[in-house]
PDB file of N, CA and C in Angstrom:
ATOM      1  N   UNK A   1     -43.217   8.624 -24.351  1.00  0.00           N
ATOM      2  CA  UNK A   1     -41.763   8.606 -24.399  1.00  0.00           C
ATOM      3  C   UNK A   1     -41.229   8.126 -23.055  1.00  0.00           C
ATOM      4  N   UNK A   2     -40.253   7.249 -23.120  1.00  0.00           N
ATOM      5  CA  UNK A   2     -39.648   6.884 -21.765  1.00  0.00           C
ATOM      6  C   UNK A   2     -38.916   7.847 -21.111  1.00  0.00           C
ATOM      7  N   UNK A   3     -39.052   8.059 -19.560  1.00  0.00           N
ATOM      8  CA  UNK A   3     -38.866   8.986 -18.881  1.00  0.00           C
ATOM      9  C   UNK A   3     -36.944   8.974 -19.249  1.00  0.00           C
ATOM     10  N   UNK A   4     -36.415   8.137 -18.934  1.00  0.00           N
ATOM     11  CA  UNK A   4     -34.648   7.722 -18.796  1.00  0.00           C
ATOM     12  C   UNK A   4     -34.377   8.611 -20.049  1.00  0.00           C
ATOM     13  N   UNK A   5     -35.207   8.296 -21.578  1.00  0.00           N
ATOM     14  CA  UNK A   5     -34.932   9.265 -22.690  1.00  0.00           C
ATOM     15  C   UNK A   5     -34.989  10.955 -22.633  1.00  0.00           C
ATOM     16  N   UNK A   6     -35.792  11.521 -21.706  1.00  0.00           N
ATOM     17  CA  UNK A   6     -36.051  12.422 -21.603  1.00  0.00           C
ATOM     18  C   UNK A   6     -34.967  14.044 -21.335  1.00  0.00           C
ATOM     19  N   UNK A   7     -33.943  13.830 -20.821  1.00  0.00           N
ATOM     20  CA  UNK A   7     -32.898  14.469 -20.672  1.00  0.00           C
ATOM     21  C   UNK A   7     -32.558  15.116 -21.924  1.00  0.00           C
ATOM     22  N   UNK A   8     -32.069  16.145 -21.782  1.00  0.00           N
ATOM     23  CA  UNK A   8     -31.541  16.874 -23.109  1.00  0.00           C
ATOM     24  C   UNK A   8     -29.978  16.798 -22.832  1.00  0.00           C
ATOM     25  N   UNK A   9     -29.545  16.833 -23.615  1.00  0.00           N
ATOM     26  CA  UNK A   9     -28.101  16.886 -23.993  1.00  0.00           C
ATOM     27  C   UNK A   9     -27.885  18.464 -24.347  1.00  0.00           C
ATOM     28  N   UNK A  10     -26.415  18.735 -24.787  1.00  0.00           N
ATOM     29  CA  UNK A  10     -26.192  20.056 -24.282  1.00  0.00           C
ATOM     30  C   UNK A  10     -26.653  20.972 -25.833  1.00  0.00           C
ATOM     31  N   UNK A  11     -26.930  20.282 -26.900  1.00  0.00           N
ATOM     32  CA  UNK A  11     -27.281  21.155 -27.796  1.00  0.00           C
ATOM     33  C   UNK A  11     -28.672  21.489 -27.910  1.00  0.00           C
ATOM     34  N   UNK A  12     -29.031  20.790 -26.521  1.00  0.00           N
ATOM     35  CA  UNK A  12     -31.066  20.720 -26.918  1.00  0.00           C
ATOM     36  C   UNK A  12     -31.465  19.423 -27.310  1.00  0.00           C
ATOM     37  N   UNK A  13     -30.936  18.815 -28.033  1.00  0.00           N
ATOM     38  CA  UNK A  13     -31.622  17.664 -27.838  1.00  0.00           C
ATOM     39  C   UNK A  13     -31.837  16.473 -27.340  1.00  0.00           C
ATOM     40  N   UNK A  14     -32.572  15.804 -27.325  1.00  0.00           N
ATOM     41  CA  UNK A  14     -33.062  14.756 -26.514  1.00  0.00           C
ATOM     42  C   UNK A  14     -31.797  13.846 -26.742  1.00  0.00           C
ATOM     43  N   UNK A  15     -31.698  12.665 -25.620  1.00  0.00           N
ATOM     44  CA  UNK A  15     -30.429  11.612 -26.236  1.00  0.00           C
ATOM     45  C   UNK A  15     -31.193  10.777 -27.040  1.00  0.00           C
ATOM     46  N   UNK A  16     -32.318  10.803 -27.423  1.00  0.00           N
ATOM     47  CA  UNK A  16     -33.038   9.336 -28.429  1.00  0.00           C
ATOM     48  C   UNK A  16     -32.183  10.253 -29.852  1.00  0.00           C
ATOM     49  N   UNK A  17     -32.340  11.646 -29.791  1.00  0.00           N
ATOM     50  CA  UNK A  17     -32.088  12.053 -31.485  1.00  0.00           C
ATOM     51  C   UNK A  17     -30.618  12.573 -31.130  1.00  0.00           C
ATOM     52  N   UNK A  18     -29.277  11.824 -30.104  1.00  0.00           N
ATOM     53  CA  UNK A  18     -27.794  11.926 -30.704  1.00  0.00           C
ATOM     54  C   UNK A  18     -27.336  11.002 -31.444  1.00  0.00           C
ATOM     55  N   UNK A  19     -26.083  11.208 -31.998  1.00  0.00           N
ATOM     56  CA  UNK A  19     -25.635   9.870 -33.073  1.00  0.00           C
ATOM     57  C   UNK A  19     -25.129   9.453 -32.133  1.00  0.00           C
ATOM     58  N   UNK A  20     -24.815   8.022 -32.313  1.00  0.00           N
ATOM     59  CA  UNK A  20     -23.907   7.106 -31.542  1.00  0.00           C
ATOM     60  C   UNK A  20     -22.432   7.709 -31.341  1.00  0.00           C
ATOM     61  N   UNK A  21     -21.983   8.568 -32.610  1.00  0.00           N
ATOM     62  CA  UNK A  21     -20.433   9.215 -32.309  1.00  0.00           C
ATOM     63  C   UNK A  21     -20.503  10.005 -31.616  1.00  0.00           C
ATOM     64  N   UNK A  22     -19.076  10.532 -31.411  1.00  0.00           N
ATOM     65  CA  UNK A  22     -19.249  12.077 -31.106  1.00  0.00           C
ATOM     66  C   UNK A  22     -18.923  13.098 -31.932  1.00  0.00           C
ATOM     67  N   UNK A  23     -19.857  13.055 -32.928  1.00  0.00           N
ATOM     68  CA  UNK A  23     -19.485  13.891 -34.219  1.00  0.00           C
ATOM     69  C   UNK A  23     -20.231  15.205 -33.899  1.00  0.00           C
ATOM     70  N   UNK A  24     -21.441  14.764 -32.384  1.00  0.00           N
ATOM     71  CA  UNK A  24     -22.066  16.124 -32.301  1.00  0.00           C
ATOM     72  C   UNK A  24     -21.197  17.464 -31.824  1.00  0.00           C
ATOM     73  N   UNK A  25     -20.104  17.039 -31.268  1.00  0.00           N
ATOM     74  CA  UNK A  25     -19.560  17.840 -30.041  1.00  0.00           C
ATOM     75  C   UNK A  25     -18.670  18.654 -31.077  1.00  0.00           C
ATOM     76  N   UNK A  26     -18.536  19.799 -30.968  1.00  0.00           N
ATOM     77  CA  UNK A  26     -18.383  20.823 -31.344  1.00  0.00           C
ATOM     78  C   UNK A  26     -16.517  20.584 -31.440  1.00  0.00           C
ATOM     79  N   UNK A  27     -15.753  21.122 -32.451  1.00  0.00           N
ATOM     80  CA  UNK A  27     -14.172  20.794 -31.997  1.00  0.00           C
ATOM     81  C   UNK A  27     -13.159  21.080 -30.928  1.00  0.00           C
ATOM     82  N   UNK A  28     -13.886  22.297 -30.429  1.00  0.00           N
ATOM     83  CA  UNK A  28     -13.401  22.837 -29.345  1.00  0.00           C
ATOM     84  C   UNK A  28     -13.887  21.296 -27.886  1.00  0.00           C
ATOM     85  N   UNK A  29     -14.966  21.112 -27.823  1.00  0.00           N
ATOM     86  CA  UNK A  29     -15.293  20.053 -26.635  1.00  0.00           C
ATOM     87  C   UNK A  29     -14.653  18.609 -27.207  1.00  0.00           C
ATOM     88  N   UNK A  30     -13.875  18.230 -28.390  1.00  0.00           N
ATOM     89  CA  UNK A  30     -13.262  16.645 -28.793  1.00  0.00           C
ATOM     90  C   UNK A  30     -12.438  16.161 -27.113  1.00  0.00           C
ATOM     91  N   UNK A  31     -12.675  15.087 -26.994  1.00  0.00           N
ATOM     92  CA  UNK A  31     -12.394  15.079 -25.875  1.00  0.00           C
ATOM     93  C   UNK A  31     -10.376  14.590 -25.531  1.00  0.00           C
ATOM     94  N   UNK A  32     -10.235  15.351 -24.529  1.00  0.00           N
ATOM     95  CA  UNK A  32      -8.371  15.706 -24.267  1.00  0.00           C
ATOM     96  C   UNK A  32      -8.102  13.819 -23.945  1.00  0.00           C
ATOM     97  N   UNK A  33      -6.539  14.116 -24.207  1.00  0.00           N
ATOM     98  CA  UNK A  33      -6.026  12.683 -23.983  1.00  0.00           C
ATOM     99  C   UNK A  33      -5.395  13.567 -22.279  1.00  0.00           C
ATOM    100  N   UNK A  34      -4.714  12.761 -21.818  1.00  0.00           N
ATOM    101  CA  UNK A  34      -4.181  13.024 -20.415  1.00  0.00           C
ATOM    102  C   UNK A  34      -2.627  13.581 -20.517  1.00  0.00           C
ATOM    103  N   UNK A  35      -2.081  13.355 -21.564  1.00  0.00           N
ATOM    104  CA  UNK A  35      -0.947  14.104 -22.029  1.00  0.00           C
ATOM    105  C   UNK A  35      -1.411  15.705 -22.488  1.00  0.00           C
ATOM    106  N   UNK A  36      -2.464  15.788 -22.846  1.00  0.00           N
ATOM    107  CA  UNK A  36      -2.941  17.613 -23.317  1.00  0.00           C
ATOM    108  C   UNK A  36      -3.228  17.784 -21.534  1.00  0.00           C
ATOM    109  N   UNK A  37      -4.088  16.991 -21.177  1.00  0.00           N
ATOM    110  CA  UNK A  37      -4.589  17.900 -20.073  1.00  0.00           C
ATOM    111  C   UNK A  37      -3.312  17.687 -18.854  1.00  0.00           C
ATOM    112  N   UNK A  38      -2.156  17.517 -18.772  1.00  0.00           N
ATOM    113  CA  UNK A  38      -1.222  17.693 -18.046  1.00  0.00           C
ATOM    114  C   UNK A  38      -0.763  19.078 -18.513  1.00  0.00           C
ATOM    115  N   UNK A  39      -0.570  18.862 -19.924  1.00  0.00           N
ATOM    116  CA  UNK A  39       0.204  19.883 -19.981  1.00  0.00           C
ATOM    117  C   UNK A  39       0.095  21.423 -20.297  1.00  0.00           C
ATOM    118  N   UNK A  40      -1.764  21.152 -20.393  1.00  0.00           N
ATOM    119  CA  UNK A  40      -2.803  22.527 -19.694  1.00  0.00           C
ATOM    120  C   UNK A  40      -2.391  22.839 -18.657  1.00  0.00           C
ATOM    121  N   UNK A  41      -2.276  22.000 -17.805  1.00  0.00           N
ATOM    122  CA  UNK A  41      -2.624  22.527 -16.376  1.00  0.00           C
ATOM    123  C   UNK A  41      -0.891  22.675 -16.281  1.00  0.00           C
ATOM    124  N   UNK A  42       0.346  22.426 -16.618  1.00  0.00           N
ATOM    125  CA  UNK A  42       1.568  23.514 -16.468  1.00  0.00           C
ATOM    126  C   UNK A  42       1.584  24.179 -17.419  1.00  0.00           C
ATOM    127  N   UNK A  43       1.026  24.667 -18.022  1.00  0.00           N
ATOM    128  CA  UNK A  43       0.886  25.787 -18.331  1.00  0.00           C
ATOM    129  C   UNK A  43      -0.047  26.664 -17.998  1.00  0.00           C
ATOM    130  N   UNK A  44      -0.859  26.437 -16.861  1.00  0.00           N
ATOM    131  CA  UNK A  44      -1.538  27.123 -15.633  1.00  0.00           C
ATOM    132  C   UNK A  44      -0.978  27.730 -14.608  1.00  0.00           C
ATOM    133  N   UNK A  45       0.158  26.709 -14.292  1.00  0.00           N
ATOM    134  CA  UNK A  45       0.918  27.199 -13.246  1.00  0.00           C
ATOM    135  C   UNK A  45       2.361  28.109 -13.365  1.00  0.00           C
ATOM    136  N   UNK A  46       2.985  29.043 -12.672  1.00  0.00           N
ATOM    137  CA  UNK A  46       4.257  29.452 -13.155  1.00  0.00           C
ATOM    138  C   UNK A  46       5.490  28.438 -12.671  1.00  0.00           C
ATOM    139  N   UNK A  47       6.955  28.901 -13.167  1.00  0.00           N
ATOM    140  CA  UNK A  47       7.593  27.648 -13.314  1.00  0.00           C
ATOM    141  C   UNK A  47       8.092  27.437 -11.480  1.00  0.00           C
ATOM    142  N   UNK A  48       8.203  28.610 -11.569  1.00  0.00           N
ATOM    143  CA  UNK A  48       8.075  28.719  -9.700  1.00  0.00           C
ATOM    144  C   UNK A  48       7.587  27.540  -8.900  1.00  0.00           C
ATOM    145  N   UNK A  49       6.584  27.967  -9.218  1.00  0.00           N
ATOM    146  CA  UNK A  49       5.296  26.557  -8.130  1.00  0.00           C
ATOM    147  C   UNK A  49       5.697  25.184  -8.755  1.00  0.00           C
ATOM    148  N   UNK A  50       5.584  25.086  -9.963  1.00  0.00           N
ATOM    149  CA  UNK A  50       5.734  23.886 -10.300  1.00  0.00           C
ATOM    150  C   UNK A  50       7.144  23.153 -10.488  1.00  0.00           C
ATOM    151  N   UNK A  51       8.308  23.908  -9.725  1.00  0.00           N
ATOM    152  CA  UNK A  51       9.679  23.670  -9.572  1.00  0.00           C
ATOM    153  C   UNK A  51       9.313  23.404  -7.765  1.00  0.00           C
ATOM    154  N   UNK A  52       8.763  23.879  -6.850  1.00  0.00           N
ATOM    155  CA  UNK A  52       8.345  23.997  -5.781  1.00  0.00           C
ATOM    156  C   UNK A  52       7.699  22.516  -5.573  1.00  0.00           C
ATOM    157  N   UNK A  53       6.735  22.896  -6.029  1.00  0.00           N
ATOM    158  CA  UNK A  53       5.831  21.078  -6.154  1.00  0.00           C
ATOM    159  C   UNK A  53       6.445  20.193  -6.039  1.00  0.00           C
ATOM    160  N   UNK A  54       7.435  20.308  -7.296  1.00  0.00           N
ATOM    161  CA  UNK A  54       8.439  19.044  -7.898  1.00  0.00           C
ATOM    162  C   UNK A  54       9.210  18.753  -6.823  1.00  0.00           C
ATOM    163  N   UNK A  55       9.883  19.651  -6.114  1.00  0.00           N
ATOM    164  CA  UNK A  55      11.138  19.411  -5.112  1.00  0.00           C
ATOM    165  C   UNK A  55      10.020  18.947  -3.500  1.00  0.00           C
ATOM    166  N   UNK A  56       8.707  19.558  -3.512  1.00  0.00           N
ATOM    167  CA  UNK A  56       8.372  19.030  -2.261  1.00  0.00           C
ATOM    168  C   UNK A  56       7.575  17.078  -2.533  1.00  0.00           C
ATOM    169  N   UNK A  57       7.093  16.838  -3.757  1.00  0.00           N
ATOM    170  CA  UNK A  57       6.748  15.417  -4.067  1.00  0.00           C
ATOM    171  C   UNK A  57       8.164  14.585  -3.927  1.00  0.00           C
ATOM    172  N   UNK A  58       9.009  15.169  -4.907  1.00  0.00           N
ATOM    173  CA  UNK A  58      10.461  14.258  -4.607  1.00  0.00           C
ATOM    174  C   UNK A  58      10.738  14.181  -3.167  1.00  0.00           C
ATOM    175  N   UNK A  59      10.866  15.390  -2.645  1.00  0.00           N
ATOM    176  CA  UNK A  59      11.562  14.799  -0.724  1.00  0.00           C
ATOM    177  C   UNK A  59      10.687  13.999  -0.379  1.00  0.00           C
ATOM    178  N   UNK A  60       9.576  14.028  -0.352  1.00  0.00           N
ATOM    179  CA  UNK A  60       8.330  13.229   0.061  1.00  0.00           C
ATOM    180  C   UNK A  60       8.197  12.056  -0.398  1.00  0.00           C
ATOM    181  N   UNK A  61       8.639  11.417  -1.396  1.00  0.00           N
ATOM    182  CA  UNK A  61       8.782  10.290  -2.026  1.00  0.00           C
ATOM    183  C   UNK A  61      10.405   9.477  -1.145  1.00  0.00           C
ATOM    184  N   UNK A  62      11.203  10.360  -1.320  1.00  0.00           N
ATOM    185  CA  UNK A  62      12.242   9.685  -0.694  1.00  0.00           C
ATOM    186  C   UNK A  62      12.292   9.641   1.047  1.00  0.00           C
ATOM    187  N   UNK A  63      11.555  10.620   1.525  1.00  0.00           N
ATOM    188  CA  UNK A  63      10.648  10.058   2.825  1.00  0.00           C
ATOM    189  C   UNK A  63      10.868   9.020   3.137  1.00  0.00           C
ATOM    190  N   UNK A  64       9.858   8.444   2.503  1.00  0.00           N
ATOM    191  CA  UNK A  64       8.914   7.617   2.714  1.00  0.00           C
ATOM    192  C   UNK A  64       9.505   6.264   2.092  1.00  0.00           C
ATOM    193  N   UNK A  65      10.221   6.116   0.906  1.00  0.00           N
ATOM    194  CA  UNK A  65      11.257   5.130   0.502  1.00  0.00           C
ATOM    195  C   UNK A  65      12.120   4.639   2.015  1.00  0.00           C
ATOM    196  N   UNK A  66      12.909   5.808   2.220  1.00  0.00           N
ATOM    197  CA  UNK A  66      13.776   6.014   3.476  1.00  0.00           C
ATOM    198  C   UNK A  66      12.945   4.667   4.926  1.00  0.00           C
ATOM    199  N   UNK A  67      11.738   5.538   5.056  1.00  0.00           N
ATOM    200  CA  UNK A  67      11.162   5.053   6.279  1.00  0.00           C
ATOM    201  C   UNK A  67      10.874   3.405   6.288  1.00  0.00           C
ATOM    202  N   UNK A  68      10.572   3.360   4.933  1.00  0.00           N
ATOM    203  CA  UNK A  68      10.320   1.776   4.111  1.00  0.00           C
ATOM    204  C   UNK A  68      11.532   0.736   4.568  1.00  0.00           C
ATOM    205  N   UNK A  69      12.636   1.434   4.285  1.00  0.00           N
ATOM    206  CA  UNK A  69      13.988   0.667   4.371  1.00  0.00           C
ATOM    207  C   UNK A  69      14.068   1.084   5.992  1.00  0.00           C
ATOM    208  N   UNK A  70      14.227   1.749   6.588  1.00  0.00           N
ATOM    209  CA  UNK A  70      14.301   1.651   7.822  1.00  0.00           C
ATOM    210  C   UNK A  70      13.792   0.773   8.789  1.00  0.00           C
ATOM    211  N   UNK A  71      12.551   0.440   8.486  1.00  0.00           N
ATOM    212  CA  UNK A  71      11.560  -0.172   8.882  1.00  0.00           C
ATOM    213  C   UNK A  71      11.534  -1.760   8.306  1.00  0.00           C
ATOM    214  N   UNK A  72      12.435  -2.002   7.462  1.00  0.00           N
ATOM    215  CA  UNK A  72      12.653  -3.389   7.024  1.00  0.00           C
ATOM    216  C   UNK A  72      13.574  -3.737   7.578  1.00  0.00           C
ATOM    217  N   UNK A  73      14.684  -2.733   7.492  1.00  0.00           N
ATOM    218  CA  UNK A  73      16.142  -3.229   8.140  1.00  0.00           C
ATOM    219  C   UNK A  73      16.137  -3.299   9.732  1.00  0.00           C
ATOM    220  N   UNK A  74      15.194  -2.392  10.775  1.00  0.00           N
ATOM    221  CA  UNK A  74      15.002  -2.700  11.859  1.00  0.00           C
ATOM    222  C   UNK A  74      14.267  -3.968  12.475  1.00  0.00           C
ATOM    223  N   UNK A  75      13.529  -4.527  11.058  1.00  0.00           N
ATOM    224  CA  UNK A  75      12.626  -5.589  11.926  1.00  0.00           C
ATOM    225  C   UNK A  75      13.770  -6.763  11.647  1.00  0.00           C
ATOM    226  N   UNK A  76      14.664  -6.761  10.564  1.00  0.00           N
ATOM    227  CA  UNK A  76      15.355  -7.599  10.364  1.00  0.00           C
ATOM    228  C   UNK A  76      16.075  -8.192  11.501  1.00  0.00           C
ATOM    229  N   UNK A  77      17.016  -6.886  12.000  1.00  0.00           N
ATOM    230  CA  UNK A  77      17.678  -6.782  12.525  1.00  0.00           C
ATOM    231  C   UNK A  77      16.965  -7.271  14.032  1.00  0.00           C
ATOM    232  N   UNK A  78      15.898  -6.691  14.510  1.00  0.00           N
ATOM    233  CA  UNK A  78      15.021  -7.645  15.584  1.00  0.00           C
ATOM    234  C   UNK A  78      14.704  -9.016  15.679  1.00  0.00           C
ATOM    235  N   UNK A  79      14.461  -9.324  14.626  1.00  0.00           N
ATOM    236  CA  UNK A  79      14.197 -10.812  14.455  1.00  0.00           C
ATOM    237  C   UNK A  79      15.462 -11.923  14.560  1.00  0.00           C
ATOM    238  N   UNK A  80      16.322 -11.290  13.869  1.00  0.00           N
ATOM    239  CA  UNK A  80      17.536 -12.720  13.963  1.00  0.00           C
ATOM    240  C   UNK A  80      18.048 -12.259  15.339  1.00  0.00           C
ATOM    241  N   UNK A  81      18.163 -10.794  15.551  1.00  0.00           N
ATOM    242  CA  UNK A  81      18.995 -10.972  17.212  1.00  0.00           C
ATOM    243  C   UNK A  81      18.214 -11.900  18.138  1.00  0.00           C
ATOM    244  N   UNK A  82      16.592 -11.784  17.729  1.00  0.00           N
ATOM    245  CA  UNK A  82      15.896 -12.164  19.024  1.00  0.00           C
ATOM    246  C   UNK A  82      16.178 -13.808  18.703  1.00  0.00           C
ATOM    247  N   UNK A  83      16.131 -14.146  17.068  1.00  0.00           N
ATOM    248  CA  UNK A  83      16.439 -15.429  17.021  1.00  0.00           C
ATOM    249  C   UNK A  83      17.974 -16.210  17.609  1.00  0.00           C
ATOM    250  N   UNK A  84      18.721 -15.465  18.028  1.00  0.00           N
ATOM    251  CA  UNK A  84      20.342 -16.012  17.707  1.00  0.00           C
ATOM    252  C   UNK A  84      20.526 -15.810  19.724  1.00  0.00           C
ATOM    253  N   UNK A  85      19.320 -14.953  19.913  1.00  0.00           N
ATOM    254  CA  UNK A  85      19.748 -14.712  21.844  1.00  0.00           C
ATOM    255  C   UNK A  85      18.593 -15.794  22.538  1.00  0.00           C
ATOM    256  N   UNK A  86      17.339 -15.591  21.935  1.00  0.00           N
ATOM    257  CA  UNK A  86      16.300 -16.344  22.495  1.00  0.00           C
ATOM    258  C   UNK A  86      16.327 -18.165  22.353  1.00  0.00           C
ATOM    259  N   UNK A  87      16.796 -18.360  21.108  1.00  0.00           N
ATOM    260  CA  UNK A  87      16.573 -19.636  20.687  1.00  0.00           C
ATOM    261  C   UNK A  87      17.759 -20.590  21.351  1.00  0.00           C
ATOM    262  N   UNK A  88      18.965 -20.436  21.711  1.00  0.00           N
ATOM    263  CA  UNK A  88      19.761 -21.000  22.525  1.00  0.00           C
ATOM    264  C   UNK A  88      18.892 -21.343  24.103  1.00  0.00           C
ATOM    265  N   UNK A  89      18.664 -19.860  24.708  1.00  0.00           N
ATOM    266  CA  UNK A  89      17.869 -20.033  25.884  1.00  0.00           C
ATOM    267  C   UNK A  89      16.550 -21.228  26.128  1.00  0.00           C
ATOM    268  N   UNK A  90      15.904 -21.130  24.860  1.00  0.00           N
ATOM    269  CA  UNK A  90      15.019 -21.721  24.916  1.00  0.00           C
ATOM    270  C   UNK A  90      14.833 -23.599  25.007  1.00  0.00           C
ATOM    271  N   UNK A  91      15.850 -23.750  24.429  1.00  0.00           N
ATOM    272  CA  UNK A  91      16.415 -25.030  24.141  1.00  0.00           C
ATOM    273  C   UNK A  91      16.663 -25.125  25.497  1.00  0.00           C
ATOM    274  N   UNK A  92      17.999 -24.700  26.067  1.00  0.00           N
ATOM    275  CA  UNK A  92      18.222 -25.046  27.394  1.00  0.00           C
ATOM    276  C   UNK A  92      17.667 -24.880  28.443  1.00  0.00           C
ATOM    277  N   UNK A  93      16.314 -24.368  28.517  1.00  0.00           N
ATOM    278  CA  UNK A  93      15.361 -24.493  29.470  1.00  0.00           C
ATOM    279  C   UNK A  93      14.429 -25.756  28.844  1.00  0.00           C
ATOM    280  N   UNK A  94      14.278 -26.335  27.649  1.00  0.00           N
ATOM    281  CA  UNK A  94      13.599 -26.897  27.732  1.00  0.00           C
ATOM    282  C   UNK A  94      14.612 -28.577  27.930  1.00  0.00           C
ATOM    283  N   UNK A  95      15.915 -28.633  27.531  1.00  0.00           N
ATOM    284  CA  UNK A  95      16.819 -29.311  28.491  1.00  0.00           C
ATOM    285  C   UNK A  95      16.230 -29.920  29.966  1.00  0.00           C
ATOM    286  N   UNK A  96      16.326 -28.267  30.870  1.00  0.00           N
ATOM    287  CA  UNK A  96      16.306 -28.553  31.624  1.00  0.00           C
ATOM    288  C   UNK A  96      15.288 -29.175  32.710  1.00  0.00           C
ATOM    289  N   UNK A  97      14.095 -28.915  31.975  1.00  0.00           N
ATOM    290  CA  UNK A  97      13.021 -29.323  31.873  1.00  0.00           C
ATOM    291  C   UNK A  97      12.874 -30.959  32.004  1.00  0.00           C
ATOM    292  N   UNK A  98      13.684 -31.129  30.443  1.00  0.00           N
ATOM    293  CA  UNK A  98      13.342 -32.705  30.288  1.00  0.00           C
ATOM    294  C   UNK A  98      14.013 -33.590  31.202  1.00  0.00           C
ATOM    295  N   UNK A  99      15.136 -32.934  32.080  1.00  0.00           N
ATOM    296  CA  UNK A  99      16.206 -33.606  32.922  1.00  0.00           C
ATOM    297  C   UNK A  99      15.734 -33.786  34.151  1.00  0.00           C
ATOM    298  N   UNK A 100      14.956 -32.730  34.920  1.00  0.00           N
ATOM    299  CA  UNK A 100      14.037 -33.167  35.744  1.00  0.00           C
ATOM    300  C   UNK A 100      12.525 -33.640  35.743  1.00  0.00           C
ATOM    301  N   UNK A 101      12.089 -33.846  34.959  1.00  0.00           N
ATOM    302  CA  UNK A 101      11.187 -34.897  34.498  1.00  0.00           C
ATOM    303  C   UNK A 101      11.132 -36.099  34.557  1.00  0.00           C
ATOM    304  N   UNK A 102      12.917 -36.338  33.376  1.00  0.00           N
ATOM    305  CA  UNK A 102      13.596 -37.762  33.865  1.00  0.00           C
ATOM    306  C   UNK A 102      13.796 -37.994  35.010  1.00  0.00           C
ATOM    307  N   UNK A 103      14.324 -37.306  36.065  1.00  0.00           N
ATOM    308  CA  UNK A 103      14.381 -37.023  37.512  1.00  0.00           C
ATOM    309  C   UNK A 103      13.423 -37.694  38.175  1.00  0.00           C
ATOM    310  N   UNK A 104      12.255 -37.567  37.667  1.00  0.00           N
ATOM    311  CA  UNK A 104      11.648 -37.480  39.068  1.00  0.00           C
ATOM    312  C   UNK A 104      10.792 -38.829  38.300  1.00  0.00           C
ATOM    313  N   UNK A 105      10.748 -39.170  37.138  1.00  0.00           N
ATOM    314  CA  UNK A 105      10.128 -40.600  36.704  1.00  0.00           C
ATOM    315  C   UNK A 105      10.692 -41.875  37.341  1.00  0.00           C
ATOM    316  N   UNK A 106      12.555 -41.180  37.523  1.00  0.00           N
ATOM    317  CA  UNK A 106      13.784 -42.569  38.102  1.00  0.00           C
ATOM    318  C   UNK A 106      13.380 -42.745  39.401  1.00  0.00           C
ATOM    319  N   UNK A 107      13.074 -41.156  40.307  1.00  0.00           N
ATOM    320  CA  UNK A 107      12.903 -41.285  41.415  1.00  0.00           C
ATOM    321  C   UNK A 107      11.366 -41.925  41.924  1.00  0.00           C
ATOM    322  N   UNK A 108       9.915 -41.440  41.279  1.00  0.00           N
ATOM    323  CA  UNK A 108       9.217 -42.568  41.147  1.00  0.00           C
ATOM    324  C   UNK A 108       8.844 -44.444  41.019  1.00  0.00           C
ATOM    325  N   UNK A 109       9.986 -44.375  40.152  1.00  0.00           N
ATOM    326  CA  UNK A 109      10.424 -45.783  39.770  1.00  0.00           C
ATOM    327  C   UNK A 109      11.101 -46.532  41.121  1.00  0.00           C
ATOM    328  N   UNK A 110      12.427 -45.930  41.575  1.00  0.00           N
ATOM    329  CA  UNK A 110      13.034 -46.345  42.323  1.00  0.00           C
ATOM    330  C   UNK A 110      11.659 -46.855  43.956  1.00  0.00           C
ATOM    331  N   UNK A 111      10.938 -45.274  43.989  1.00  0.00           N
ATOM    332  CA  UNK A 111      10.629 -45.714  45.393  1.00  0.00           C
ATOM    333  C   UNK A 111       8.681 -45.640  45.578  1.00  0.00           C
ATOM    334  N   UNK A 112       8.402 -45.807  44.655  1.00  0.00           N
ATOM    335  CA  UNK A 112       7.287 -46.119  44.198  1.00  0.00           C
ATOM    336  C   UNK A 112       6.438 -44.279  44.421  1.00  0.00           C
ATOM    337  N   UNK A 113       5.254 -44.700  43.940  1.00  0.00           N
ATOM    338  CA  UNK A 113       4.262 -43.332  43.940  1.00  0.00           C
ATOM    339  C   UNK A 113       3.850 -43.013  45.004  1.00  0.00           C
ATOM    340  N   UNK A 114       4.500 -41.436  45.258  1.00  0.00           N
ATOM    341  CA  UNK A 114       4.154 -40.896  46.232  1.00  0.00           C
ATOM    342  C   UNK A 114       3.657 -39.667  46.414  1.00  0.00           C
TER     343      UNK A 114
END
């Protein structure tokens, strides 16, 4: 017998002799959809905690929404100022740049390389 077959399953027997369904499993083990097993587990808890829960996930959600938008609207707000203060400057240094450049090509020209 192949070793991998060898395992028993929970009624005793081997998995070579289960059916392909799950017709073995008893009605109590049919297996839960995620709507039963939510609503096992509040009805585990009292309404207390799970009014508690609820109000500490919600602040926590809007947290963090909050920090999201904060954090968008600050970089925004960084970026075009730096664009609308820096980008004038930048131009006119590079102006000024090109003006003495021209400068000093006329003054080359005029009195040769020196």
């Amino acid at each position: 017998m192949d070793p991998t077959k060898m395992f028993l399953a929970p009624s005793g027997a081997t998995i070579e002799e289960l059916p392909g369904d799950d017709s073995f499993l008893p009605e109590d083990d049919a297996p839960e959809t995620l709507v039963e097993r939510v609503s096992a587990l509040s009805e585990m808890f009292p309404t207390s905690v799970r009014h508690v829960t609820s109000k500490v996930m919600s602040g926590g959600v809007r947290a963090t929404v909050w920090c999201k938008d904060f954090a968008l609207s600050s970089i925004w707000i960084m970026t075009t100022s730096a664009v609308i203060l820096a980008l004038p400057l930048a131009i006119e240094v590079t102006q000024i740049q090109a003006d003495e450049e021209y400068k000093k090509a006329v003054t080359r020209n005029l009195f040769g390389k020196s």
